[in-house]
N, C-alpha and C. Protein backbone atom coordinates (compact mmCIF):
# COMPACT_ATOMS: atom_id res chain seq x y z
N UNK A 1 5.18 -19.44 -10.07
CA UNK A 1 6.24 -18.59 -10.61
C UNK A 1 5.66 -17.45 -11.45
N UNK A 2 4.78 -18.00 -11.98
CA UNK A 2 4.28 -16.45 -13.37
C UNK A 2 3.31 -15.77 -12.43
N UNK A 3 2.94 -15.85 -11.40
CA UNK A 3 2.72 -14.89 -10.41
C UNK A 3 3.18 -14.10 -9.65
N UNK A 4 5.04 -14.53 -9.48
CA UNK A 4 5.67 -13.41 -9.04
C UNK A 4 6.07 -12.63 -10.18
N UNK A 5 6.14 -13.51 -11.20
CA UNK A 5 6.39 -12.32 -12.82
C UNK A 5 5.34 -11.23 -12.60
N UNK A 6 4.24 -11.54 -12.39
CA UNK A 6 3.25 -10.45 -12.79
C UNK A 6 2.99 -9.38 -11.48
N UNK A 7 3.79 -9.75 -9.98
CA UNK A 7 3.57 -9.31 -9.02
C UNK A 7 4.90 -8.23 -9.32
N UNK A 8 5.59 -8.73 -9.72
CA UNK A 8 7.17 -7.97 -10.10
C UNK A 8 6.99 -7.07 -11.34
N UNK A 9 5.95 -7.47 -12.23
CA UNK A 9 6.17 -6.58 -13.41
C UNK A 9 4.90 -5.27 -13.34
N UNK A 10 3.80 -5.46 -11.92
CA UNK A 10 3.09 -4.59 -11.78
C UNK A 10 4.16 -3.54 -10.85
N UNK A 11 4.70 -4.09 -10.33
CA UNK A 11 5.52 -3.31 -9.02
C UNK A 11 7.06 -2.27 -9.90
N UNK A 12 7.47 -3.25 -11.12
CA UNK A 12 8.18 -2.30 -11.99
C UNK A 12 7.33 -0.76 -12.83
N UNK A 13 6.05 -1.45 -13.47
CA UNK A 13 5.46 -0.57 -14.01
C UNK A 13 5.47 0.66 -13.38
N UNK A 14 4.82 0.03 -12.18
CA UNK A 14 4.55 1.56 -10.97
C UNK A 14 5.29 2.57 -10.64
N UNK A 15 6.87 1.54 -9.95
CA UNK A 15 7.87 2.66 -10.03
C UNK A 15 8.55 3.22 -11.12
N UNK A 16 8.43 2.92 -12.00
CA UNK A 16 8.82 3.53 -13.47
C UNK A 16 8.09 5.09 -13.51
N UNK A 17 6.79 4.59 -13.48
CA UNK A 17 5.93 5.31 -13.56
C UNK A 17 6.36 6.55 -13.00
N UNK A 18 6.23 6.40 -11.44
CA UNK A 18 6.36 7.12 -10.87
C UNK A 18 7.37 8.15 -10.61
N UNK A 19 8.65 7.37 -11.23
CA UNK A 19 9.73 7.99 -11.24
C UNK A 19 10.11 9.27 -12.52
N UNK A 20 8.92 8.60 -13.67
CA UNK A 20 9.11 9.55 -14.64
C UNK A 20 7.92 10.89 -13.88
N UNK A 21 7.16 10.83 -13.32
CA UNK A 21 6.07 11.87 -12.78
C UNK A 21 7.13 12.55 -11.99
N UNK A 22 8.04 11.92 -11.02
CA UNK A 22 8.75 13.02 -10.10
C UNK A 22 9.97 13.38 -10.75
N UNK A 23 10.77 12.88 -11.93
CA UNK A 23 11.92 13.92 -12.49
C UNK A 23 10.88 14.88 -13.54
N UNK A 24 9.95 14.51 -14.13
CA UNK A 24 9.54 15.40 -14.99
C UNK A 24 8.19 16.50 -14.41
N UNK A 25 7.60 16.56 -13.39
CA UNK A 25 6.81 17.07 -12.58
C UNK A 25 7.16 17.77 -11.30
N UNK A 26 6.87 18.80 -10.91
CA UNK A 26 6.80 19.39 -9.80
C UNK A 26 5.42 18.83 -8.65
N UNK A 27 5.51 18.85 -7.30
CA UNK A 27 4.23 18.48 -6.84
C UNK A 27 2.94 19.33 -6.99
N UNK A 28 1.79 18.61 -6.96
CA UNK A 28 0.50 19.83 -7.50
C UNK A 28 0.61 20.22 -8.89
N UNK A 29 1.77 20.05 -9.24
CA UNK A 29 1.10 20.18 -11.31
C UNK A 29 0.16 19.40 -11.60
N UNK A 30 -0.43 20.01 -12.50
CA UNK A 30 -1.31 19.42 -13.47
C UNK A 30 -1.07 19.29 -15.18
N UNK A 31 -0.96 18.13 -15.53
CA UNK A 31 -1.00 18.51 -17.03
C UNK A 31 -2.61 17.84 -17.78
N UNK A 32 -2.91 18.12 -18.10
CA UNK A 32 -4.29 17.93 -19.06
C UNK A 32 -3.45 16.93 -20.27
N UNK A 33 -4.39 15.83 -20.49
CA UNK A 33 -4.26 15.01 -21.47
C UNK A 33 -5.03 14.77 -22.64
N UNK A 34 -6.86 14.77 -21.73
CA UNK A 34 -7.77 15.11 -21.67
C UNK A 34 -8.83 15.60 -21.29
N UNK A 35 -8.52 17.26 -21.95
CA UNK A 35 -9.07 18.23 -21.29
C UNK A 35 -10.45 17.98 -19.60
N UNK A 36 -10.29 18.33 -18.88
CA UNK A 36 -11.43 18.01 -17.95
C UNK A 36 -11.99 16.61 -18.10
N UNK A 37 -11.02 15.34 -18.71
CA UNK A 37 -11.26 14.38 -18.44
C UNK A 37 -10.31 13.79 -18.11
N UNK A 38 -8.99 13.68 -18.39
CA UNK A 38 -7.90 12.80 -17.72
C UNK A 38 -6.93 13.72 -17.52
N UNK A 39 -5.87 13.83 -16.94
CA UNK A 39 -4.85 14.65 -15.86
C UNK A 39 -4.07 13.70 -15.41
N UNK A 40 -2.30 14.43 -15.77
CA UNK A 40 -1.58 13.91 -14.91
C UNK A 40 -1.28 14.68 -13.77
N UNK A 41 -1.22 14.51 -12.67
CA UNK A 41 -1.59 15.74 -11.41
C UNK A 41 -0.68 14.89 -10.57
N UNK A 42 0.41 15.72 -10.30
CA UNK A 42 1.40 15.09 -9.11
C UNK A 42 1.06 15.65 -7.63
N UNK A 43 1.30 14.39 -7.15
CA UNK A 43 0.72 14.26 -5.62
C UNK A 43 1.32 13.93 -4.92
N UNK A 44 1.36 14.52 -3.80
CA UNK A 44 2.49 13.07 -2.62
C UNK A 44 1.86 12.89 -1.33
N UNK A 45 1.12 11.58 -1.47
CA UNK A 45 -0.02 11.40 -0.71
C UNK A 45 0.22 10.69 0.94
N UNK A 46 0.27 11.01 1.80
CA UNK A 46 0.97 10.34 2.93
C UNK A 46 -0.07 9.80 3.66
N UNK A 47 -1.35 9.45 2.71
CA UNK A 47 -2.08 9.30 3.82
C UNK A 47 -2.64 7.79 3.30
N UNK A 48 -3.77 7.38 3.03
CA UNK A 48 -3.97 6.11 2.12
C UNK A 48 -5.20 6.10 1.57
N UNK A 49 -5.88 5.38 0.55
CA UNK A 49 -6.75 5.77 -0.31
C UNK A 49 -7.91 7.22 0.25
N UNK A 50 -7.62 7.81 -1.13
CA UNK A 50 -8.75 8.72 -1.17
C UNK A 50 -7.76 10.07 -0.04
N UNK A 51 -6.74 9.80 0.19
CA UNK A 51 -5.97 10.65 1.13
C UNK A 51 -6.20 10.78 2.65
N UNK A 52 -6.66 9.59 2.82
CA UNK A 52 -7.54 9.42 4.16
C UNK A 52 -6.12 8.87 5.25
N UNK A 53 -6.39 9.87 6.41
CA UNK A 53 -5.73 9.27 7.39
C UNK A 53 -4.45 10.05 7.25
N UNK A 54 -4.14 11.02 6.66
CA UNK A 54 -2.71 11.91 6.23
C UNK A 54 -2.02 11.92 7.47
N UNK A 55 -0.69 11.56 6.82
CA UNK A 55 0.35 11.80 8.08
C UNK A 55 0.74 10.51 8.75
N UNK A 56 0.10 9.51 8.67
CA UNK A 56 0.23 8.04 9.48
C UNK A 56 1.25 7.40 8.74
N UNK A 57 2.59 7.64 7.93
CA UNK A 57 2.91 6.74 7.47
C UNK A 57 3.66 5.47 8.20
N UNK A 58 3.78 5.89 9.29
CA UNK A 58 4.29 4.39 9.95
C UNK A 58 3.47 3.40 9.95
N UNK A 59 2.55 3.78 10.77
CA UNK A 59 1.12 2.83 10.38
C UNK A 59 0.76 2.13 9.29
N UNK A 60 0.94 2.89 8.44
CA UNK A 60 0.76 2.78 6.94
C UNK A 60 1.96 1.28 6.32
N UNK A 61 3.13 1.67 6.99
CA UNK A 61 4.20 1.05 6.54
C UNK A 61 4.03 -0.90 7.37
N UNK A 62 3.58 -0.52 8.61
CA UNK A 62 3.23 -1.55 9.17
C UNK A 62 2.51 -2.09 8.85
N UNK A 63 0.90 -1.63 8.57
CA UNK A 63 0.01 -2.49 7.42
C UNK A 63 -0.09 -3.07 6.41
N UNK A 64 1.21 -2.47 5.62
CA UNK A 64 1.34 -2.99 4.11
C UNK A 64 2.43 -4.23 4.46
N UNK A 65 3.35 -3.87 5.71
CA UNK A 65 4.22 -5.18 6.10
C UNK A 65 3.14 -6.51 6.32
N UNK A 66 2.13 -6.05 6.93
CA UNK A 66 1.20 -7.49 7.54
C UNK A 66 0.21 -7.77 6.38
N UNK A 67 0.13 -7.39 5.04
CA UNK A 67 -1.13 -7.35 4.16
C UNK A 67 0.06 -8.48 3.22
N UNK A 68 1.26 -8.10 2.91
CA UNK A 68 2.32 -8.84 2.19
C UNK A 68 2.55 -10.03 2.60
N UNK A 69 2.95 -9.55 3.98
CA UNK A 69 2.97 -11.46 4.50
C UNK A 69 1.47 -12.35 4.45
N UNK A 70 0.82 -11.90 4.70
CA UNK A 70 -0.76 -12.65 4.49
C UNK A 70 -1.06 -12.72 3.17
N UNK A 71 -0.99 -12.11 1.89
CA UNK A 71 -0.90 -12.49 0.87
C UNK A 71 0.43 -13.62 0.22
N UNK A 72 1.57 -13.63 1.39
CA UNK A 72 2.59 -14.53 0.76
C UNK A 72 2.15 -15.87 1.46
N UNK A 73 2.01 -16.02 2.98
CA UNK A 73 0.93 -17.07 3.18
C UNK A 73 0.18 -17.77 2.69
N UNK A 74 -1.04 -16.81 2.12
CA UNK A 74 -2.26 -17.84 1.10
C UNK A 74 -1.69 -17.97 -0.10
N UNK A 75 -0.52 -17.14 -0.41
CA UNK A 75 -0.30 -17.99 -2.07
C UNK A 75 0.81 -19.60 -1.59
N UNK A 76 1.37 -19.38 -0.68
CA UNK A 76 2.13 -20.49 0.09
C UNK A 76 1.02 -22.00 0.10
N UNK A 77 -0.24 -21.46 1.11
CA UNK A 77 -1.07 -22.33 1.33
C UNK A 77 -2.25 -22.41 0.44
N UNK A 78 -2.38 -22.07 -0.36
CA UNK A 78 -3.42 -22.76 -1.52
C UNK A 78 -3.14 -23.94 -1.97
N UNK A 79 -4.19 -24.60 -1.99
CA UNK A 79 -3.81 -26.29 -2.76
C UNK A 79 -3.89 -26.09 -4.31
N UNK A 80 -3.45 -26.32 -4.64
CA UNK A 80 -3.22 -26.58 -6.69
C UNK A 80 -4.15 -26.56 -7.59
N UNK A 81 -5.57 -26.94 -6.89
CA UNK A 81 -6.54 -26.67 -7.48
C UNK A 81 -7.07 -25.19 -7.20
N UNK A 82 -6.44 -24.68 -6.18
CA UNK A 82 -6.84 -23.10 -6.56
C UNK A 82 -5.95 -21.74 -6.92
N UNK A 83 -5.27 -22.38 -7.26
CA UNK A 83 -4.41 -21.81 -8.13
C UNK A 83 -5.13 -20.12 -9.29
N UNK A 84 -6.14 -20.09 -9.26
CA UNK A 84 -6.53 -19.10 -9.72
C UNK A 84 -6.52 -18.20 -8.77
N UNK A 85 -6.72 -18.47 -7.47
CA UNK A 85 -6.58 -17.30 -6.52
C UNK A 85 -5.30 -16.68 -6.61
N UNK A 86 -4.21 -17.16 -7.23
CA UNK A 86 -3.05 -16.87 -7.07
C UNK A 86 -2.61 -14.96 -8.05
N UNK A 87 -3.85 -15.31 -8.95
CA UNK A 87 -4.10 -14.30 -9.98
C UNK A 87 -3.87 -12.85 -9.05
N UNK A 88 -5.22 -12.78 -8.67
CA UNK A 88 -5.84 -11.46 -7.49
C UNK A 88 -4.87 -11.13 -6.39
N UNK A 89 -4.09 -12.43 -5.99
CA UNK A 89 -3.05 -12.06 -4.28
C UNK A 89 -2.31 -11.49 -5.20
N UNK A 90 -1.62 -12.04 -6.74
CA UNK A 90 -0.35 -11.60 -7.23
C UNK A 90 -0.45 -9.64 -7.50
N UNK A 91 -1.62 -9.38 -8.30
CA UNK A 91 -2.06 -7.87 -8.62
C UNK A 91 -2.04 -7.11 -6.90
N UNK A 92 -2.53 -8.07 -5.83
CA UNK A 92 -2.51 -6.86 -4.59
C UNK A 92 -0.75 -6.64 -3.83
N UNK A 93 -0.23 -8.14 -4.35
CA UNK A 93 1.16 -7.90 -3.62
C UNK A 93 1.91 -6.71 -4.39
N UNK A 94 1.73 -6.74 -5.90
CA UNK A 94 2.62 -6.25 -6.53
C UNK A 94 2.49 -4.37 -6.23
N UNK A 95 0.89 -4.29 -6.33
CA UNK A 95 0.32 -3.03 -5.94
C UNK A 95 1.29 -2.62 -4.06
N UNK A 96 1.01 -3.45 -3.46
CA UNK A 96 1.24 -2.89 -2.13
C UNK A 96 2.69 -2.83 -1.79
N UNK A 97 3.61 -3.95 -2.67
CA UNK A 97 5.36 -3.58 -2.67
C UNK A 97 5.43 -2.18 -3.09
N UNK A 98 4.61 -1.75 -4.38
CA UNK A 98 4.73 -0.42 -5.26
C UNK A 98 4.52 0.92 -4.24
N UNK A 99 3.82 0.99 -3.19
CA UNK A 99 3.35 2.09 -2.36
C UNK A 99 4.28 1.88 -1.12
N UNK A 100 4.05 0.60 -0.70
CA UNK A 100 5.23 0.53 0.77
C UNK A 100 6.80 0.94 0.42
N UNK A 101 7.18 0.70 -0.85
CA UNK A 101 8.43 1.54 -1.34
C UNK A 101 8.48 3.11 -0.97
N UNK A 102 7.36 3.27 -1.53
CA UNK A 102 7.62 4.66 -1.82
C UNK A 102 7.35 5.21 -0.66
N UNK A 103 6.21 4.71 0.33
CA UNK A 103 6.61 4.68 1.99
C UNK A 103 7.65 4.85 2.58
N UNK A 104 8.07 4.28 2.32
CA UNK A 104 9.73 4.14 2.81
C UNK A 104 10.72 4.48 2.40
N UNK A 105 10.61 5.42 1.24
CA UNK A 105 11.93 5.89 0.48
C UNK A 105 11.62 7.37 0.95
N UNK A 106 10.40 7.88 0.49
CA UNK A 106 9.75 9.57 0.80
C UNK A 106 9.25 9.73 1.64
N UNK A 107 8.28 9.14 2.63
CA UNK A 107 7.41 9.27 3.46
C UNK A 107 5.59 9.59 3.05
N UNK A 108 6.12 9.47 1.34
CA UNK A 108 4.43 9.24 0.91
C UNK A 108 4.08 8.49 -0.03
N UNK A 109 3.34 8.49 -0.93
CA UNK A 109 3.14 7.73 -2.05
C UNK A 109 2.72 8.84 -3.45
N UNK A 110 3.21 8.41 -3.99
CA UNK A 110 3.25 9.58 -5.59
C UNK A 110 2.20 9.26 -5.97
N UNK A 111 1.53 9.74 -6.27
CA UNK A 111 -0.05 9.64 -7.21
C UNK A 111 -0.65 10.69 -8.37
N UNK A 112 -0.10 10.11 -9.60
CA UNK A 112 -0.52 11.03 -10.45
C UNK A 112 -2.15 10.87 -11.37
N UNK A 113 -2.52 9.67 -11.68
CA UNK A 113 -3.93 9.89 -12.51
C UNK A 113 -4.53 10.16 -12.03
N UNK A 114 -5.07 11.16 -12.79
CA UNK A 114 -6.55 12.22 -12.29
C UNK A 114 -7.32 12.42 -13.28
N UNK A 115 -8.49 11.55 -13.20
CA UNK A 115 -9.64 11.48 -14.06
C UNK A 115 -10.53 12.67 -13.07
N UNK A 116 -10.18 13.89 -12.70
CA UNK A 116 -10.73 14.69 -12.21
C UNK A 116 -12.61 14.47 -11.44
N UNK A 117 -12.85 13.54 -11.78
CA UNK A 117 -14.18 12.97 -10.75
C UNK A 117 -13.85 11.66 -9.24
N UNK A 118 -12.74 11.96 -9.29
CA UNK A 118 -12.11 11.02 -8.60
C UNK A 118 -10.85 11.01 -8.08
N UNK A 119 -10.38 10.67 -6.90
CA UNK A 119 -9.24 10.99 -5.86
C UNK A 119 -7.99 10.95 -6.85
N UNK A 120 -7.00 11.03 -6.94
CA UNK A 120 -5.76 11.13 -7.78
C UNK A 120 -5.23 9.60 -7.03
N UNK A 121 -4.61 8.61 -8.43
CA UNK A 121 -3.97 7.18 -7.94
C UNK A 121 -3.11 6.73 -8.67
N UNK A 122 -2.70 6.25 -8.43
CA UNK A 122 -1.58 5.17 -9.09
C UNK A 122 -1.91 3.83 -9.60
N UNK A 123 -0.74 3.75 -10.50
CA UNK A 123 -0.87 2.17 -10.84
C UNK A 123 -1.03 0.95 -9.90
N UNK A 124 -0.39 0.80 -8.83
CA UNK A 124 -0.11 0.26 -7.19
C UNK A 124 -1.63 0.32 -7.07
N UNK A 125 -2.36 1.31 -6.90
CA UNK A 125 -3.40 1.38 -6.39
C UNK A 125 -4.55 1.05 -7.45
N UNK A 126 -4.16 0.96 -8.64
CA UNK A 126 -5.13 0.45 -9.41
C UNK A 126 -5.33 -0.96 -9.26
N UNK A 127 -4.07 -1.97 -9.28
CA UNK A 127 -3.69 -3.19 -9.04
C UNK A 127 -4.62 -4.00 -8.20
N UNK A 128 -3.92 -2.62 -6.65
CA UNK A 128 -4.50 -3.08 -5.69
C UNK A 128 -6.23 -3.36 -5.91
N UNK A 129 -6.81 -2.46 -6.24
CA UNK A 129 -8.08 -2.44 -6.55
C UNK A 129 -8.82 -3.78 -7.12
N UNK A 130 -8.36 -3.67 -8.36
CA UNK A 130 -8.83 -4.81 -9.47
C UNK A 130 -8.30 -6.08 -8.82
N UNK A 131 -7.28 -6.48 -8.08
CA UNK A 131 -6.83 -7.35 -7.15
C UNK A 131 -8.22 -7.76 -6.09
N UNK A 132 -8.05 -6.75 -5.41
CA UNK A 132 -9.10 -6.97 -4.29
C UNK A 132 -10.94 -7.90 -4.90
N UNK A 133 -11.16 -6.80 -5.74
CA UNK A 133 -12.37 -6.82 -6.23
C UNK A 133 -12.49 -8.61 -7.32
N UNK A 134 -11.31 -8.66 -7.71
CA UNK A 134 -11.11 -10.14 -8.31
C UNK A 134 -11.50 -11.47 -6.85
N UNK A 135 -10.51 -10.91 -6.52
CA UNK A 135 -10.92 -11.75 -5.41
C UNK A 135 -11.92 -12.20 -4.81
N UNK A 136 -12.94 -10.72 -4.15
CA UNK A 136 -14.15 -10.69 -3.80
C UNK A 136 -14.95 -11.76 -4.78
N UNK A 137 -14.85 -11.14 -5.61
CA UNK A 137 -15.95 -12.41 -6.88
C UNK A 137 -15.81 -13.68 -6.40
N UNK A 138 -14.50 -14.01 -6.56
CA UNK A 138 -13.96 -15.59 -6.71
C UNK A 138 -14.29 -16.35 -5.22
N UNK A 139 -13.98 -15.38 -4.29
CA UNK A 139 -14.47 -15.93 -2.96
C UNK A 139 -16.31 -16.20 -3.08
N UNK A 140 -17.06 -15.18 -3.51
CA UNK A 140 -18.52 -15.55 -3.31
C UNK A 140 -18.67 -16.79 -3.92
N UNK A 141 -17.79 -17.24 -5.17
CA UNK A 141 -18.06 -18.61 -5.44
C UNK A 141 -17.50 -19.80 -5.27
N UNK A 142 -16.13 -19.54 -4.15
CA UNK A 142 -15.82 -20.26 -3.57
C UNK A 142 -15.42 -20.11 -2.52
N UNK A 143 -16.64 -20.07 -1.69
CA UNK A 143 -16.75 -19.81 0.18
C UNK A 143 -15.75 -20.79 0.84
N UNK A 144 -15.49 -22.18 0.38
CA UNK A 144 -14.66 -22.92 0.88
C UNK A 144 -13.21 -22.66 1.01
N UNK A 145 -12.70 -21.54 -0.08
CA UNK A 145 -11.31 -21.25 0.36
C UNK A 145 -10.73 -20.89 1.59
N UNK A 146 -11.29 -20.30 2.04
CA UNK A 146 -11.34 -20.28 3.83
C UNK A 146 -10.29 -21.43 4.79
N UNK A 147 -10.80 -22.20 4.15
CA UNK A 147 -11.06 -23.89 5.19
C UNK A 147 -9.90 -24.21 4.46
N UNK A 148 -9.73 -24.30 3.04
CA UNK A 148 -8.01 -24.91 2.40
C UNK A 148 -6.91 -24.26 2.88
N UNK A 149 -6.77 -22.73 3.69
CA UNK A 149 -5.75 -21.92 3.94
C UNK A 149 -5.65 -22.44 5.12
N UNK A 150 -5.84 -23.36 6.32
CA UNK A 150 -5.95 -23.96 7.22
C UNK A 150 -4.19 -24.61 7.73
């Protein structure tokens, strides 16, 4: 249960977020926060990380359909003792509800932080990130999760 809290309260953050960037932003603004180091820079990205692949959003919409169900799966099929995996699926579901919305409401995904050395992202996509990369860890030290999702 406190994993769909936290899958639900990353997926509120986001669209909050996002919603204050598009009533109070035009697309392609920039506001400086910190000077040539952080930026809020509105975007409407139709393509998927790093802006790769522009224009695919069906595709896009279909992938995030099959990444959700496979993350609702292994949190389904984990046995109780791994219950920490539940951490990392919860940060990528909540991230990938946050972008497949906005998929499907606009035809792109809003992306405002811009640490200007780096692609412009969202909260969704931060999630997703630190999600993924949690995971990665936890799998190198437990190769056997594999075999419990069975």
């Amino acid at each position: 249960m406190a994993v769909l809290i936290l899958s639900a309260f990353i997926f509120a953050v986001d669209q909050l977020t996002k919603a204050m960037v598009k009533a109070r932003m035009t697309p392609n603004q920039s506001i400086p926060i910190i000077d040539n180091i952080l930026h809020l820079t509105y975007v409407q990205n139709t393509g998927a990380a790093f802006s790769l692949f522009k224009g695919r959003v069906f595709f896009f919409v279909v992938v995030s359909f099959a990444v959700i169900a496979a993350i609702v799966y292994c949190m389904i099929r984990l046995p109780k003792e791994k219950d920490f995996f539940k951490l990392p699926l919860a940060l990528v579901l909540g991230g990938a509800l946050g972008n497949l919305v906005d998929r499907l409401r606009f035809g792109y995904v809003v992306d405002f932080i811009d640490f200007r050395i780096w692609p412009v992202f969202n909260v969704a996509d931060s999630a997703v990130v630190i999600g993924v990369l949690l995971l990665l860890y936890l799998v190198m030290f437990d190769s056997d999760i594999l075999k419990s999702l069975d």
